[in-house]
Structure formats: C-alpha cells, structure tokens
N, C-alpha and C. Protein backbone atom coordinates (compact mmCIF):
# COMPACT_ATOMS: atom_id res chain seq x y z
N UNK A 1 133.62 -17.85 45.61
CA UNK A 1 132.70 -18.22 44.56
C UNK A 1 133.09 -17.44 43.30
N UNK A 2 133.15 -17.82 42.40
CA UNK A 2 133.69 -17.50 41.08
C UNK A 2 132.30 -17.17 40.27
N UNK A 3 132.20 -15.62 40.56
CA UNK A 3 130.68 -15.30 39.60
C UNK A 3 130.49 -14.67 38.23
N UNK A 4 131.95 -14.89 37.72
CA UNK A 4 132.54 -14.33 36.35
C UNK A 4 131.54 -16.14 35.67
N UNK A 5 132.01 -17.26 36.13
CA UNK A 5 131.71 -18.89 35.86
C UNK A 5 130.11 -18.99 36.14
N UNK A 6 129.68 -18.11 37.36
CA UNK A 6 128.68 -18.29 37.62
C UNK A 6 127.25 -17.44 36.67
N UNK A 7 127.42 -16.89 36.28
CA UNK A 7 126.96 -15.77 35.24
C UNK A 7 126.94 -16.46 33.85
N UNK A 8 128.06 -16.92 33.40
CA UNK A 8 128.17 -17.78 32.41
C UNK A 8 127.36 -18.81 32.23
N UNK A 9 126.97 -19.75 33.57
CA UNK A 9 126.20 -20.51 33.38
C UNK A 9 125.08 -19.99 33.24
N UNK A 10 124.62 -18.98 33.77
CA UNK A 10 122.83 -18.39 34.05
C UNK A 10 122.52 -18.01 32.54
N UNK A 11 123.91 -17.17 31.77
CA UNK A 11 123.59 -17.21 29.93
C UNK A 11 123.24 -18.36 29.31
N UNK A 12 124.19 -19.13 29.74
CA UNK A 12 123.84 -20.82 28.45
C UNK A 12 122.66 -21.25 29.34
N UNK A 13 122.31 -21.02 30.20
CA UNK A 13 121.11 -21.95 30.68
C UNK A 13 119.80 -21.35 30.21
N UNK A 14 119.88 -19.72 30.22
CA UNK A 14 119.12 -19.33 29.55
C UNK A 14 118.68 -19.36 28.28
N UNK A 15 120.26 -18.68 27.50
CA UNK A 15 119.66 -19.26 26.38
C UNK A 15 119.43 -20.50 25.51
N UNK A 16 119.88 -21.33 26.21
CA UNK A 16 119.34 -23.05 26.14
C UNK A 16 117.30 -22.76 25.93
N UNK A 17 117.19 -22.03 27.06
CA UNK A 17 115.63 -22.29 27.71
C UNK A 17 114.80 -21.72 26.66
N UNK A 18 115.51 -20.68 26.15
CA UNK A 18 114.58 -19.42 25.12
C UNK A 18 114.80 -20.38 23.78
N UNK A 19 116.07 -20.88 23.56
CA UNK A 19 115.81 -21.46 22.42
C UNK A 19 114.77 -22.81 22.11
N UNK A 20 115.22 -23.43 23.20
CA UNK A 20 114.21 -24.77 23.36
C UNK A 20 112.48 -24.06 23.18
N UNK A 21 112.25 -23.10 23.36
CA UNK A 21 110.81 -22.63 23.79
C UNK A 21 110.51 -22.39 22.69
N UNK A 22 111.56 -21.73 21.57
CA UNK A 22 111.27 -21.54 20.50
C UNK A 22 111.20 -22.28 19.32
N UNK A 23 111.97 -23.47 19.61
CA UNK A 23 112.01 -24.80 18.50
C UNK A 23 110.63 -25.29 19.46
N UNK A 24 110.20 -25.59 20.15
CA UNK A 24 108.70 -26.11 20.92
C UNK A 24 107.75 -25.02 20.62
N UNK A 25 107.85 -24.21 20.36
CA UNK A 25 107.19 -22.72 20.59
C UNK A 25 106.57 -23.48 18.63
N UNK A 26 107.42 -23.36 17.95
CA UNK A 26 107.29 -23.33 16.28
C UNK A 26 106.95 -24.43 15.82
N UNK A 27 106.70 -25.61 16.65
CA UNK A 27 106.46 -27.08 16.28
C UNK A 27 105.29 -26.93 17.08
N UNK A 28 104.94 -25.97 18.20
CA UNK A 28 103.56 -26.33 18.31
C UNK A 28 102.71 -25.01 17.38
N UNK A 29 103.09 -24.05 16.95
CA UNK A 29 102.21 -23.46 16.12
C UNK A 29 102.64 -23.65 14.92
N UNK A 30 103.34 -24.66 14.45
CA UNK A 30 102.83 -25.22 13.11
C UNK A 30 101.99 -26.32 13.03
N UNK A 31 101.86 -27.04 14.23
CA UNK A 31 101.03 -27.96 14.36
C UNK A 31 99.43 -27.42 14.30
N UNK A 32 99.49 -26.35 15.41
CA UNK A 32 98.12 -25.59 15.24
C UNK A 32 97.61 -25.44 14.52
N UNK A 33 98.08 -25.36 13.01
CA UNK A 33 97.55 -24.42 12.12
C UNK A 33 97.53 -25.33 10.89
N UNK A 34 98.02 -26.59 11.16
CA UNK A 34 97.90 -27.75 10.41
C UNK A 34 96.33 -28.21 9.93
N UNK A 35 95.38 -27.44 9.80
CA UNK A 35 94.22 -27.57 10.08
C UNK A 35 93.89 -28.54 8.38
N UNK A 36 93.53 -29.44 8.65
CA UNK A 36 93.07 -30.41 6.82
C UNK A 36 91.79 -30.32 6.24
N UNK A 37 91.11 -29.29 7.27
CA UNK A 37 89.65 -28.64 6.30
C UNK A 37 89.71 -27.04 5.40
N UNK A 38 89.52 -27.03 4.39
CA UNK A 38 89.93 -26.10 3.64
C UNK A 38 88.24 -25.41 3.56
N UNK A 39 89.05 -23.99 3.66
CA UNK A 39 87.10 -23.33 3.66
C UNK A 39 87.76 -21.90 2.63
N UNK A 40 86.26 -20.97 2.96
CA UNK A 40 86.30 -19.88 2.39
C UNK A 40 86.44 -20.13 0.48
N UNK A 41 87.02 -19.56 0.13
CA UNK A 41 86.99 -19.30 -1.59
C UNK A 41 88.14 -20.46 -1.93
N UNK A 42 88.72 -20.69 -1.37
CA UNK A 42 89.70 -22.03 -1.52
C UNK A 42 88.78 -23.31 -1.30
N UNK A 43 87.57 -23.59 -0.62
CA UNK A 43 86.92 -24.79 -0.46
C UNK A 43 86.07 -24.45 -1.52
N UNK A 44 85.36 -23.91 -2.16
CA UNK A 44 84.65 -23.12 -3.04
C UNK A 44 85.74 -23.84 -4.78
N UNK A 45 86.64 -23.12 -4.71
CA UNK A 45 87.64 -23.29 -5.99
C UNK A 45 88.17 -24.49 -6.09
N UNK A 46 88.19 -25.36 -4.96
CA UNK A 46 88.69 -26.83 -5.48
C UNK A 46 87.60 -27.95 -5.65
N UNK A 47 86.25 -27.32 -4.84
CA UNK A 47 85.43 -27.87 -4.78
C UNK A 47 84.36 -28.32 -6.00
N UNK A 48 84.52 -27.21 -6.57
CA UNK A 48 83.72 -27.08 -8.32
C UNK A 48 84.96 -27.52 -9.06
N UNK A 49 85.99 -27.95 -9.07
CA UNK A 49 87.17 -28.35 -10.01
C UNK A 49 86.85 -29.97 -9.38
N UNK A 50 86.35 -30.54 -8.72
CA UNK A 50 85.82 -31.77 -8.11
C UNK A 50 84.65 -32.42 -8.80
N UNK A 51 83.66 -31.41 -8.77
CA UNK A 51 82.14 -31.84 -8.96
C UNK A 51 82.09 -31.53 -10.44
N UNK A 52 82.84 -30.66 -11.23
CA UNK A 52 83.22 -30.49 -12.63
C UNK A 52 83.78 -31.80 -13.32
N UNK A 53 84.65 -32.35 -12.27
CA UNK A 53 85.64 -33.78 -13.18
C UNK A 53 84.73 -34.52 -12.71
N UNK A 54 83.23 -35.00 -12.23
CA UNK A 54 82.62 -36.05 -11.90
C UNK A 54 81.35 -35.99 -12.43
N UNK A 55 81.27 -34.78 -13.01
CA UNK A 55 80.13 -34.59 -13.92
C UNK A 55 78.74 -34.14 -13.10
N UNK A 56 79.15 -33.17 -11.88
CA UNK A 56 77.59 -32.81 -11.35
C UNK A 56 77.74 -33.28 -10.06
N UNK A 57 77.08 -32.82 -8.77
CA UNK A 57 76.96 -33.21 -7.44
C UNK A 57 77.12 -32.03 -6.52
N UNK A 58 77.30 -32.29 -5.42
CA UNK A 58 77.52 -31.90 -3.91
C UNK A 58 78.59 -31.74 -3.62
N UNK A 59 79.68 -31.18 -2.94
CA UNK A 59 80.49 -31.01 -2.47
C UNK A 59 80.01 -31.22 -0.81
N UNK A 60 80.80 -32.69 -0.52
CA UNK A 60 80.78 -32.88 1.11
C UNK A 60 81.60 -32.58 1.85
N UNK A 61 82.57 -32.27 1.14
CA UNK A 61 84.19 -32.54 2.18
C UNK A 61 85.27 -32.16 0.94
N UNK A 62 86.04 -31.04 1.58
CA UNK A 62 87.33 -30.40 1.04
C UNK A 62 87.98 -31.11 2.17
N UNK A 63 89.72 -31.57 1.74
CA UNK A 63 90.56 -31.74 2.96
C UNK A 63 92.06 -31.22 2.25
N UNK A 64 92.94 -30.68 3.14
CA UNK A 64 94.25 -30.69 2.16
C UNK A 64 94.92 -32.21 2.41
N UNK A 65 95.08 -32.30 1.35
CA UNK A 65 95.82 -33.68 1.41
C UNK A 65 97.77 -33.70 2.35
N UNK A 66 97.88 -34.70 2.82
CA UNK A 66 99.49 -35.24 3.21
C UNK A 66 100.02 -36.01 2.69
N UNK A 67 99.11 -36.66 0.98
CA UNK A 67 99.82 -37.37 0.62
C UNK A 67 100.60 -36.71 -0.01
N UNK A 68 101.93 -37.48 -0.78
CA UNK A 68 102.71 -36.65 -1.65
C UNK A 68 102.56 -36.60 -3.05
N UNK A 69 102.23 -35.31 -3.36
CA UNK A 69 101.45 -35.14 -4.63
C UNK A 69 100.79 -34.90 -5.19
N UNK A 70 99.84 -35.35 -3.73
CA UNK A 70 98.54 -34.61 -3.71
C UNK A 70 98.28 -33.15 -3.00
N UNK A 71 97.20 -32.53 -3.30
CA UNK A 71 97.33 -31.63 -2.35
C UNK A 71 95.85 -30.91 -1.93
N UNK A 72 94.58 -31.66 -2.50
CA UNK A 72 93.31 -31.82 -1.51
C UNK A 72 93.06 -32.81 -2.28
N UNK A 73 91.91 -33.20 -1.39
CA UNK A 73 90.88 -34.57 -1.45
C UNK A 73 89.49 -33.89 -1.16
N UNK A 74 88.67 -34.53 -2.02
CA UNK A 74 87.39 -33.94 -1.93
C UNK A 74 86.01 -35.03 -2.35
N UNK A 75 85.35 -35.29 -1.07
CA UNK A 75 83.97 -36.16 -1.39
C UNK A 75 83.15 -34.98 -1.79
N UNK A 76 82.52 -35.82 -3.11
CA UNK A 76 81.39 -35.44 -4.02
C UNK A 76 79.99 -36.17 -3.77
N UNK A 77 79.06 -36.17 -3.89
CA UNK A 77 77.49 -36.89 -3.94
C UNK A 77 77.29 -36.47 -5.05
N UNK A 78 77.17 -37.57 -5.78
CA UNK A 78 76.57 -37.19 -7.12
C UNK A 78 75.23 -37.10 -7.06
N UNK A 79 74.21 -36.74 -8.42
CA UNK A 79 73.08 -36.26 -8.30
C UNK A 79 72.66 -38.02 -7.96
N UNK A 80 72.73 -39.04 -8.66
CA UNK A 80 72.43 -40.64 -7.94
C UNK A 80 72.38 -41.12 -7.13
N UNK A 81 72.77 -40.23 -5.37
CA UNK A 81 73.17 -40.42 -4.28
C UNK A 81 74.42 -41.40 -4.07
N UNK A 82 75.54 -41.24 -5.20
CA UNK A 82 76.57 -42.08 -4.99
C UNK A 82 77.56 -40.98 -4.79
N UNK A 83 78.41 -41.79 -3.79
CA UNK A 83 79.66 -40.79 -3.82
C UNK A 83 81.16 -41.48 -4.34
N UNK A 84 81.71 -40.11 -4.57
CA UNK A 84 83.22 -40.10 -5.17
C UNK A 84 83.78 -39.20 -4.29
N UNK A 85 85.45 -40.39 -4.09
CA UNK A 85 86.37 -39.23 -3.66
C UNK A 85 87.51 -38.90 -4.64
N UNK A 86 87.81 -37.48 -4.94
CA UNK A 86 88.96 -36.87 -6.07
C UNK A 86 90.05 -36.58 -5.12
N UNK A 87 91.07 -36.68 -5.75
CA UNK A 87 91.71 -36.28 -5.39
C UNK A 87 92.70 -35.15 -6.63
N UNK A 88 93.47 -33.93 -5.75
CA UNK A 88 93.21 -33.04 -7.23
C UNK A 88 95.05 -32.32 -6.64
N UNK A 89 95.69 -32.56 -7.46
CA UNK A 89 96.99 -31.50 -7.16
C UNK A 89 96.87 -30.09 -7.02
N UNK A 90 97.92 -29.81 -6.71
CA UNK A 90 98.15 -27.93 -6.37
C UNK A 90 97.38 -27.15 -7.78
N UNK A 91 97.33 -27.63 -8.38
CA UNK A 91 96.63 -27.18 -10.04
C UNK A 91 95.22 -27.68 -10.14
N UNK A 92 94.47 -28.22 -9.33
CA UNK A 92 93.92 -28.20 -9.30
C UNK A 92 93.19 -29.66 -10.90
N UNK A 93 94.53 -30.62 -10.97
CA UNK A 93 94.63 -31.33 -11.90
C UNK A 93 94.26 -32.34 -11.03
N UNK A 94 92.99 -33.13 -11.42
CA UNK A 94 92.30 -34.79 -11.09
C UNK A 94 93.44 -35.68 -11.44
N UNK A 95 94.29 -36.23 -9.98
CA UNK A 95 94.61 -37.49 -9.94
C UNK A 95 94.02 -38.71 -10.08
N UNK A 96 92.93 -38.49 -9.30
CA UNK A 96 92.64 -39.91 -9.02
C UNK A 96 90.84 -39.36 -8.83
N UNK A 97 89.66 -40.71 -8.97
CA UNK A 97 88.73 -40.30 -9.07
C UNK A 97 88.44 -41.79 -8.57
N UNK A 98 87.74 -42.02 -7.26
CA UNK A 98 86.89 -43.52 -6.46
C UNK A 98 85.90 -43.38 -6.01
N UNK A 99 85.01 -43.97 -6.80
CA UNK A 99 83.50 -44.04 -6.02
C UNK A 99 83.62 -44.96 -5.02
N UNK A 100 83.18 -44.16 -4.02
CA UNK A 100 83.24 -45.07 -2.22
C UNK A 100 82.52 -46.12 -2.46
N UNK A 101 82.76 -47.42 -1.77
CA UNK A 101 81.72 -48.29 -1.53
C UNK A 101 80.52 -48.32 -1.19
N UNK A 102 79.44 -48.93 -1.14
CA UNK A 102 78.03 -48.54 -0.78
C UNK A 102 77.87 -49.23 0.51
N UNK A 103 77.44 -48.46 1.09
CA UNK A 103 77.32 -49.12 2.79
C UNK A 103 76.37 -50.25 2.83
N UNK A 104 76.57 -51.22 3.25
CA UNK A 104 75.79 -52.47 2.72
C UNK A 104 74.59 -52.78 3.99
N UNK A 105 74.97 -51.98 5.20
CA UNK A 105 74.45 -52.17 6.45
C UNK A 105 73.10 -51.38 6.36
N UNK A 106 73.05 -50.31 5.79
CA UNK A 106 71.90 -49.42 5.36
C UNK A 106 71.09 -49.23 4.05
N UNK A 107 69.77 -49.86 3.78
CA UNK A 107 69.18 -49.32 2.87
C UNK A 107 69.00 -48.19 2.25
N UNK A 108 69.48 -47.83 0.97
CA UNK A 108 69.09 -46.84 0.75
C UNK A 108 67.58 -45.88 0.60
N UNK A 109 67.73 -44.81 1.38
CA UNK A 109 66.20 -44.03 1.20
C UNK A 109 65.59 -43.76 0.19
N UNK A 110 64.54 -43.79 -0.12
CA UNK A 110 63.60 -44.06 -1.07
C UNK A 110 64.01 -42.30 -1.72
N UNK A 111 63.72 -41.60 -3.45
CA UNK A 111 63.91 -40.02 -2.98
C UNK A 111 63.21 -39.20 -2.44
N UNK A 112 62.06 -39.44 -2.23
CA UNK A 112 61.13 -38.81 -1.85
C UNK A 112 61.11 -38.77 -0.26
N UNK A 113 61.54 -39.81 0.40
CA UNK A 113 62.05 -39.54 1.48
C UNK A 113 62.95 -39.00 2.26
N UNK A 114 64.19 -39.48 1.31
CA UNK A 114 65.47 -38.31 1.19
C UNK A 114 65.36 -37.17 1.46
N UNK A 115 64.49 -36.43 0.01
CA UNK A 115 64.39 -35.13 -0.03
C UNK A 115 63.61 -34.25 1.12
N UNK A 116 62.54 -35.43 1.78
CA UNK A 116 61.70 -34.68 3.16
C UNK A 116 62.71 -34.29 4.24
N UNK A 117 63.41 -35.28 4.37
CA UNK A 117 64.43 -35.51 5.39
C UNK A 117 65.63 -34.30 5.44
N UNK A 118 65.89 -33.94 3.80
CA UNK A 118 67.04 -33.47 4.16
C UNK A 118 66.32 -32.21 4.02
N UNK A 119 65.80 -31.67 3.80
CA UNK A 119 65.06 -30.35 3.73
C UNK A 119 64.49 -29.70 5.22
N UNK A 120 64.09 -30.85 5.85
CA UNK A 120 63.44 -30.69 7.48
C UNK A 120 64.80 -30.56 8.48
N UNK A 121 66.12 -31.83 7.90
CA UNK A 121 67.26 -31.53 8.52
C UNK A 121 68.01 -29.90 8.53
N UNK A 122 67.79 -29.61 7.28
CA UNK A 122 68.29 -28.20 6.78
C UNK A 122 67.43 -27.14 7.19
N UNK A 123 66.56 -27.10 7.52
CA UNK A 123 65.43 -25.91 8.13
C UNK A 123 66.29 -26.29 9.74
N UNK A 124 65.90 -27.04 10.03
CA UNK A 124 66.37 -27.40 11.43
C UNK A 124 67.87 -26.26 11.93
N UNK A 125 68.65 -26.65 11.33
CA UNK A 125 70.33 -25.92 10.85
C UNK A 125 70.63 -24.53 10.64
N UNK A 126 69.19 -24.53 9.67
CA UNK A 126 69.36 -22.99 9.27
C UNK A 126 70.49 -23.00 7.90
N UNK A 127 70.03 -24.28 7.17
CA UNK A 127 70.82 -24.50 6.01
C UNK A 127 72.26 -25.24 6.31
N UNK A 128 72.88 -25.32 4.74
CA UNK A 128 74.20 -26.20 4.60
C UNK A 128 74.05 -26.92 3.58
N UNK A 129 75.11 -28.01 3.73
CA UNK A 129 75.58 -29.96 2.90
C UNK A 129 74.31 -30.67 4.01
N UNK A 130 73.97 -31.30 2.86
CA UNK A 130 73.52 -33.11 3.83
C UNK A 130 74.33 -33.43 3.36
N UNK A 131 75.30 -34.17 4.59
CA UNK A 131 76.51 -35.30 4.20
C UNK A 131 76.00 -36.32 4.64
N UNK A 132 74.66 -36.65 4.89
CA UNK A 132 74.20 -38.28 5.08
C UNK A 132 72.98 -38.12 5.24
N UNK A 133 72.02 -39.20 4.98
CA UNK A 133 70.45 -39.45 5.20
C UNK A 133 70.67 -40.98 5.39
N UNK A 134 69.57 -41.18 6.34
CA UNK A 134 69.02 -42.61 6.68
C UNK A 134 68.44 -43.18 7.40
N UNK A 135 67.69 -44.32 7.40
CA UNK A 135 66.47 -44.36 8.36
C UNK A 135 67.50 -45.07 9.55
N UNK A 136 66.76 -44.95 10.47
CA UNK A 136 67.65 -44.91 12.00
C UNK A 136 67.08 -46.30 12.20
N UNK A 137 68.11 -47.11 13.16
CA UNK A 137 67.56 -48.04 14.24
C UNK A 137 67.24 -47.91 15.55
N UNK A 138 67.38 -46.30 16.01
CA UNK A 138 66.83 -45.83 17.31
C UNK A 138 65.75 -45.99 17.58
N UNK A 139 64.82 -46.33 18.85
CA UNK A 139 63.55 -46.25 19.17
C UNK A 139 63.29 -45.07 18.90
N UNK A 140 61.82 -45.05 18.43
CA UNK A 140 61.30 -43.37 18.00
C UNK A 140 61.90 -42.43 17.16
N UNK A 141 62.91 -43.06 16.76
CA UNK A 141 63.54 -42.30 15.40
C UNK A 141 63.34 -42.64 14.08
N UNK A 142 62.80 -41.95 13.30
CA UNK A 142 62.75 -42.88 12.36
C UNK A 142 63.98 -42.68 11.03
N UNK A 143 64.48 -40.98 11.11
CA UNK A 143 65.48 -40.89 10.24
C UNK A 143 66.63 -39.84 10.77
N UNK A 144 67.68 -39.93 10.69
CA UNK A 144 69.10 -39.35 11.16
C UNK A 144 69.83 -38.69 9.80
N UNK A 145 69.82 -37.57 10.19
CA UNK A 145 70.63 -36.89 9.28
C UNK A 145 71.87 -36.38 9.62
N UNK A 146 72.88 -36.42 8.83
CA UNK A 146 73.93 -35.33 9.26
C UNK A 146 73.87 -34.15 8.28
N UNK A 147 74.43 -32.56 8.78
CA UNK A 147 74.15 -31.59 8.51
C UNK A 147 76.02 -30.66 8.28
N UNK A 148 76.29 -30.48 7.00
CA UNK A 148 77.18 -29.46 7.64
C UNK A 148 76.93 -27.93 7.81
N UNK A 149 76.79 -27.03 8.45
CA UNK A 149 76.36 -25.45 8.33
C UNK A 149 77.17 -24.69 7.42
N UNK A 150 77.05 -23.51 7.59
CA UNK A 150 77.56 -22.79 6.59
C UNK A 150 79.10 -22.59 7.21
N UNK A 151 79.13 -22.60 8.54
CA UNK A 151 79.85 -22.11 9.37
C UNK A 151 80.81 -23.52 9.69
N UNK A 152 80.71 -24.27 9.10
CA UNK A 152 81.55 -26.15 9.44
C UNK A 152 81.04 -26.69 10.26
N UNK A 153 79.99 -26.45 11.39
CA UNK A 153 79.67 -26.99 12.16
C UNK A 153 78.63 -28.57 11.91
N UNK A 154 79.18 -29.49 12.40
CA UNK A 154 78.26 -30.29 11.62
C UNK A 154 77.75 -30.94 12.14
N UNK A 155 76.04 -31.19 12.30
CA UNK A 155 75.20 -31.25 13.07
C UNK A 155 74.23 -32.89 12.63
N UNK A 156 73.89 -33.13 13.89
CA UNK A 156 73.49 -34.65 13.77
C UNK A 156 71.72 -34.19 13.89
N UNK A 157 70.76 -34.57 13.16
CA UNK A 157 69.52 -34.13 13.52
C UNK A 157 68.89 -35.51 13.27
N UNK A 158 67.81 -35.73 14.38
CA UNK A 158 66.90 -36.70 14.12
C UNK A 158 65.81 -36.67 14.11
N UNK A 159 64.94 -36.88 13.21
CA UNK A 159 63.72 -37.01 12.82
C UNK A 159 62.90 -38.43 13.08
N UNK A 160 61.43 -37.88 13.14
CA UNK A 160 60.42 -38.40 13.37
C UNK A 160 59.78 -39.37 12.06
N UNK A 161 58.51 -39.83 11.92
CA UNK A 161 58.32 -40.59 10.69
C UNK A 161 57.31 -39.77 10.02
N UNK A 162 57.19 -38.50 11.13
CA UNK A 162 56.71 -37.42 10.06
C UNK A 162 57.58 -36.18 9.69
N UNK A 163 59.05 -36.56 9.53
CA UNK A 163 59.85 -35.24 9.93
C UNK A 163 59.97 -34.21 10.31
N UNK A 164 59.52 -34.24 11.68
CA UNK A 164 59.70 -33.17 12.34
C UNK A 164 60.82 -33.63 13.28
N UNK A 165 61.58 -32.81 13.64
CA UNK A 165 62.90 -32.72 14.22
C UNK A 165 62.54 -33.47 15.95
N UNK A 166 63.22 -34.46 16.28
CA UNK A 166 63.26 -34.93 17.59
C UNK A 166 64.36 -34.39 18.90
N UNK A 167 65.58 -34.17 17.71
CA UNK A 167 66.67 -33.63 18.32
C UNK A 167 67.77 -33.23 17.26
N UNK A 168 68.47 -32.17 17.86
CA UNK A 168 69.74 -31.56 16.49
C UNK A 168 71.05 -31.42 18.19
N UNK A 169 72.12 -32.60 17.46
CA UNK A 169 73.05 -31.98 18.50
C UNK A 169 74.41 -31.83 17.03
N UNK A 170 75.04 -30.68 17.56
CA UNK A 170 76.67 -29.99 16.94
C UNK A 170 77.44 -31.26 17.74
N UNK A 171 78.02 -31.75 16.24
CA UNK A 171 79.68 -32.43 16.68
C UNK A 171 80.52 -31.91 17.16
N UNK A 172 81.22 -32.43 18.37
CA UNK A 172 82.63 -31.85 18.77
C UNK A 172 83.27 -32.29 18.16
C-alpha cells in the first residue's frame, strides 16, 4: 500500500471539505443576515426622510431595498388614512413616491372609530404603529387591528363593538 499516495488523498479530501464548508459556511451567513427590516436609529433616519417628502404621517414599514438603486422602501400613513410607498437611495434622496391603492373589499372606518380601536389595540400591546384598522367579518368581532411593538413584533388584536380586546396573537 502506497501511504506517501494515501495521505495525499486524506489532504485534498480534506481540504476540499474545509473549503466547501467555508464557501457554504459564507453563503449561509450572508444569507442570515440578509435581514430587509431596518430598525434602531437607521429605521428612525430614513423613516422621517419618508414622512418629510410626503408631507406628515406614520411610519409603517422601513425595508432595505434589492432593487438597483434603490436602497430602502418605506410605507407612510398619512394623517388622511392614505398610504404611500417611498422609495429613497443610499442618500437618503426620494426616488419614487406611490400612493397604494385603496382596498376596495373594506370600508373605511369612520375616525372616531379608528381612533377607539387603535388606542384599545395599543394599550392591549403596550404601545407601537397601527399598521391597519378595520371592522372584521368574524363572528363576535367587530374590529381587527394590526399592531407593530416597539420591539417589531407585530401583533393581530381583536376587538369587541365596545373595544375591549377579545384576543391579541404575535405574528410568526
């Protein structure tokens, strides 16, 4: 047996194995970390460079963008309950500015109802975004909110027709 040949192979096979682990190793923790929700003082700083070019609103949603050129996207609620999505380069320069369509399937809430709703949703939470209000077609529900926390967690709460909370479940 020739273990001068045999040794040789156990190197290239190895380091075949270490390298492969490491091109797989670096494609899965860049994937990891690929994360397209932007938080902290960076969701904060692109977020008011958003609601600044639209003249006033909410900040619902920071994302980093994949298009090319772009480099976040950000839904706004304006104070009218209409929304816009911006989109804003590395500078923080407004490409593009689309008010979303209006969901045609749902009436819009009256404000006074709105405001019960999202206030009872937000006690519920322990604060955040309302990224949605509306009266439900569930039995015994009469309104569904979504909630984001302070923490991203974003929470589905449903209310009664006197808003009091029926149920709050966290999105996976």
């Amino acid at each position: 047996m020739n273990t001068t040949k045999l040794r040789s192979k156990r190197v290239i096979v190895t380091t075949a194995a270490v390298a492969a682990l490491a091109v797989g190793g670096g494609v899965w923790a860049t994937a990891a970390n690929a994360d397209p929700d932007v938080s902290g003082s960076d969701r904060d700083r692109v977020g008011n460079a958003a609601v600044q070019a639209v003249g006033g609103g909410t900040v619902l949603d920071v994302e980093a963008s994949d298009d090319q050129g772009e480099a976040y996207e950000v839904e706004v609620r304006k104070q009218d309950g209409s929304e816009v999505d911006v989109t804003l380069d590395k500078d923080l320069k407004v490409l593009t500015q689309q008010a979303e369509a209006a969901d045609t399937g749902d009436a819009a809430l009256p404000d006074a109802e709105r405001t019960s709703a999202e206030k009872a949703a937000l006690d519920a939470v322990g604060g955040g975004t309302v990224l949605d209000a509306e009266k439900s077609d569930d039995q015994g529900v009469a309104y569904e909110v979504e909630v984001r926390a302070a923490d991203n967690t974003e929470w589905n709460v449903e209310l009664d027709a006197a808003f009091k909370v029926l149920a709050k479940n966290a999105d996976d």
